[in-house]
Protein backbone atom coordinates (compact mmCIF):
# COMPACT_ATOMS: atom_id res chain seq x y z
CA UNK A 1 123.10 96.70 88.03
CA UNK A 2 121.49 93.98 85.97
CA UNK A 3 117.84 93.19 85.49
CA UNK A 4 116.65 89.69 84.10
CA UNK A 5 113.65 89.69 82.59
CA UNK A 6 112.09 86.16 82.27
CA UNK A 7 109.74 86.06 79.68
CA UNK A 8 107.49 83.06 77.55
CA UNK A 9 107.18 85.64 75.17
CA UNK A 10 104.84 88.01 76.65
CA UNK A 11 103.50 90.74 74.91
CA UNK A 12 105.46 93.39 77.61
CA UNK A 13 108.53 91.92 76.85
CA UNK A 14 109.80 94.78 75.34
CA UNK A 15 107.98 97.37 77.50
CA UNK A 16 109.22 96.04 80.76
CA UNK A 17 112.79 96.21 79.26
CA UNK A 18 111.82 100.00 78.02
CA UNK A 19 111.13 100.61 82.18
CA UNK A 20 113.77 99.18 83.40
CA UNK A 21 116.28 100.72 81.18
CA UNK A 22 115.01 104.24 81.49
CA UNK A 23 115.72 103.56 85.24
CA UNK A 24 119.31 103.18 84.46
CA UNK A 25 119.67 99.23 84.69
CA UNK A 26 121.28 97.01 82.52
CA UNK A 27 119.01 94.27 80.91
CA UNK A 28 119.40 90.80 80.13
CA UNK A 29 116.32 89.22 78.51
CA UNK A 30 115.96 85.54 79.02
CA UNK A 31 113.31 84.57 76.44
CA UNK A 32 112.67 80.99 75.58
CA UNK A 33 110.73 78.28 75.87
CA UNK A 34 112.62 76.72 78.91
CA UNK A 35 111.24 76.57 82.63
CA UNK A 36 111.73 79.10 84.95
CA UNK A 37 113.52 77.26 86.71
CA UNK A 38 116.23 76.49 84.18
CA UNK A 39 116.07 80.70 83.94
CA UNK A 40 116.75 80.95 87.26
CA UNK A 41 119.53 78.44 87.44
CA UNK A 42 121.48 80.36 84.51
CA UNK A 43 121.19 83.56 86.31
CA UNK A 44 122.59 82.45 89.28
CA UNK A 45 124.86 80.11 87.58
CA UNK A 46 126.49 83.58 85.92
CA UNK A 47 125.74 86.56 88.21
CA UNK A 48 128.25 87.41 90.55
CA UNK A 49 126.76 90.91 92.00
CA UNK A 50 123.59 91.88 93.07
CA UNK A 51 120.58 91.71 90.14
CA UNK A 52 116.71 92.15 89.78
CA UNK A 53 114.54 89.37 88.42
CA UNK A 54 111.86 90.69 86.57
CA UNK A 55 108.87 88.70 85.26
CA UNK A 56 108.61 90.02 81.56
CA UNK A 57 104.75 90.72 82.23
CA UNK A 58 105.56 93.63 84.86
CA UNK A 59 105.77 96.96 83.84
CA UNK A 60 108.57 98.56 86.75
CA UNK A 61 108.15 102.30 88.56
CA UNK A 62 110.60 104.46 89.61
CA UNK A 63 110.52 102.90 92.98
CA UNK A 64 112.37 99.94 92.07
CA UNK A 65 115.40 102.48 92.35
CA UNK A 66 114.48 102.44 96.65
CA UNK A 67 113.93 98.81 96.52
CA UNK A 68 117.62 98.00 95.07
CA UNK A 69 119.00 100.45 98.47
CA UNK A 70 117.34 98.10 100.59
CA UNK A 71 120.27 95.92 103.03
CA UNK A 72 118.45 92.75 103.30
CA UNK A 73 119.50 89.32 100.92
CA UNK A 74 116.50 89.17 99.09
CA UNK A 75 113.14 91.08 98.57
CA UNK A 76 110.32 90.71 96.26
CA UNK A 77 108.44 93.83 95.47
CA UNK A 78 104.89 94.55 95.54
CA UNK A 79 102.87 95.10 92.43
CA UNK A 80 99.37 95.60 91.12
CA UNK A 81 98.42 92.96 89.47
CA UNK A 82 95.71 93.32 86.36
CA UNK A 83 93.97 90.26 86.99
CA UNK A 84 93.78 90.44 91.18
CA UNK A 85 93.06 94.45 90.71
CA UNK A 86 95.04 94.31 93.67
CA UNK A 87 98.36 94.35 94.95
CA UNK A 88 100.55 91.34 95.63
CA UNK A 89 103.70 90.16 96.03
CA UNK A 90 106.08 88.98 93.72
CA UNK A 91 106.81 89.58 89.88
CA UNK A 92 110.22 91.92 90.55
CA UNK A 93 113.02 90.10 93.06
CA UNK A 94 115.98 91.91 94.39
CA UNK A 95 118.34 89.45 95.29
CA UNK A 96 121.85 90.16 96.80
CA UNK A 97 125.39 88.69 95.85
CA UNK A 98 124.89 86.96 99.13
CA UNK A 99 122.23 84.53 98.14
CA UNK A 100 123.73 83.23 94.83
CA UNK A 101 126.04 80.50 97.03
CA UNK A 102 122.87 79.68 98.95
CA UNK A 103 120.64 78.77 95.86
CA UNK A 104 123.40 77.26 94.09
CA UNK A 105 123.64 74.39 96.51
CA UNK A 106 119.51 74.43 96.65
CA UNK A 107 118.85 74.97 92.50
CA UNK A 108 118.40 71.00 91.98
CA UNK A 109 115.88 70.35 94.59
CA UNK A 110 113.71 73.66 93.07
CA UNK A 111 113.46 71.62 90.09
CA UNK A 112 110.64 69.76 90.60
CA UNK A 113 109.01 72.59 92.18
CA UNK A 114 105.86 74.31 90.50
CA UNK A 115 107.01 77.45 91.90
CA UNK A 116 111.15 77.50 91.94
CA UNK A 117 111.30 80.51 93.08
CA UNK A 118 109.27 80.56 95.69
CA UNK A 119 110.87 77.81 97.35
CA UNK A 120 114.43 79.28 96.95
CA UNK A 121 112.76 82.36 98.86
CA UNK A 122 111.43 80.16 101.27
CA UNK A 123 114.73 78.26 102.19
CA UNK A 124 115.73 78.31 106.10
CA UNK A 125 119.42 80.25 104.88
CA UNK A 126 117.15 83.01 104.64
CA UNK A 127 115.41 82.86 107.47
CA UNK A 128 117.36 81.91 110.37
CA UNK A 129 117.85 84.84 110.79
CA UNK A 130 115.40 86.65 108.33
CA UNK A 131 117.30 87.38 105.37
CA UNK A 132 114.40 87.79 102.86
CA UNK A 133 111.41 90.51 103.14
CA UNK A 134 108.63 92.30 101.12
CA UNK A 135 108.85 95.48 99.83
CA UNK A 136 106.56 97.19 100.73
CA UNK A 137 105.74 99.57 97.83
CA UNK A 138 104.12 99.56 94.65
CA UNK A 139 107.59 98.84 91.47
CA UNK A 140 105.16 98.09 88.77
CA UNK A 141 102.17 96.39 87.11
CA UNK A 142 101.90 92.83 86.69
CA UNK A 143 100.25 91.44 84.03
CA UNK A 144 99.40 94.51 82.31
CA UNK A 145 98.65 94.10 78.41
CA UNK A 146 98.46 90.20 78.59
CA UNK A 147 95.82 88.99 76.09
CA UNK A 148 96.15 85.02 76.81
CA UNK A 149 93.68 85.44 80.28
CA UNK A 150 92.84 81.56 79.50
CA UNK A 151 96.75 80.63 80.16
CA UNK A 152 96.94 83.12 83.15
CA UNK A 153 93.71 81.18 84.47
CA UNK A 154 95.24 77.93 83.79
CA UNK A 155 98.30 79.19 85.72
CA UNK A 156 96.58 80.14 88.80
CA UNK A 157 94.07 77.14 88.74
CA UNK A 158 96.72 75.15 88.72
CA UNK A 159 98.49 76.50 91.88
CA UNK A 160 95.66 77.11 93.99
CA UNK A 161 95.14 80.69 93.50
CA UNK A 162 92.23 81.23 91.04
CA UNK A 163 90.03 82.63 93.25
CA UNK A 164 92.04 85.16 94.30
CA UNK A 165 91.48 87.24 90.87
CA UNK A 166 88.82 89.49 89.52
CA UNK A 167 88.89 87.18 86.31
CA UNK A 168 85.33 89.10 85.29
CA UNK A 169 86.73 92.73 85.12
CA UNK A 170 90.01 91.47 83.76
CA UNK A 171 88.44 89.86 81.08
CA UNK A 172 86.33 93.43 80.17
CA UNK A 173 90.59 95.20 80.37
CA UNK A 174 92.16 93.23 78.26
């Protein structure tokens, strides 16, 4: 199965591809300086089967290798993420050969979006009935090894989540 990694150049880049290879997946790195969302619309421009989409700051577990047995369309997994020191949601997708004609016809009006993804996810396709669902265990670390806190901050300022993180102990990991 193939795994996209999205990645701005992260520092993990190559680490996340080092987990998700070891796992047995094949890897497709999409680094450059274009928007997710124009990541996104290549993958599902090209994919034909069902993938992973991996952000490249997530370091993946073995239990991706449950999450990609799941039957549902579309999950995102749960991670711990370094800045929250918590879990959340989001950073590895599964998505199923099933959604790819359903976000094709949507891809243009995610454009605009600040979160693409997210509102893909969040289309009524998927849930009418309930197509898409969490994951309910741990497949990695997100945001692990990322030294540019100041553009994470910006990032989550930006989208309403800022106080959400543990931005002093983050600061003292990284």
């Amino acid at each position: 199965m193939n795994a996209y990694i999205t990645s701005i150049g992260e520092p993990t880049t190559d680490l996340c591809e080092w987990s998700l290879n070891r796992l047995g997946f094949t890897t497709i790195v999409i680094q450059n300086d274009s928007t997710l969302w124009s990541k996104l619309r290549h993958i599902f421009l090209t994919e034909r089967e069902d993938f992973l989409r991996v952000d490249a700051d997530v370091v993946c577990n073995k239990n991706v290798l449950e999450l990609v047995k799941q039957d549902n369309w579309w999950y995102q997994a749960k991670t711990f993420d370094w800045f929250k020191q918590d879990t959340t949601d989001g950073g590895i997708q599964f998505i199923k050969k099933e959604c790819i004609p359903i976000v094709n016809k949507h891809m243009l009006e995610a454009e605009k979006q600040e979160r693409p993804e997210s509102y893909l996810y969040r289309l009524d396709e998927f849930h009418n009935p309930r197509r898409c669902e969490t994951f309910n265990k741990i497949c990695g670390m997100h945001g692990y090894g990322q030294n540019d806190t100041e553009r994470v901050k910006a990032t989550k300022r930006r989208r309403g989540q800022f106080d959400n993180y543990d931005w002093e102990l983050a600061e003292k990991l990284t």
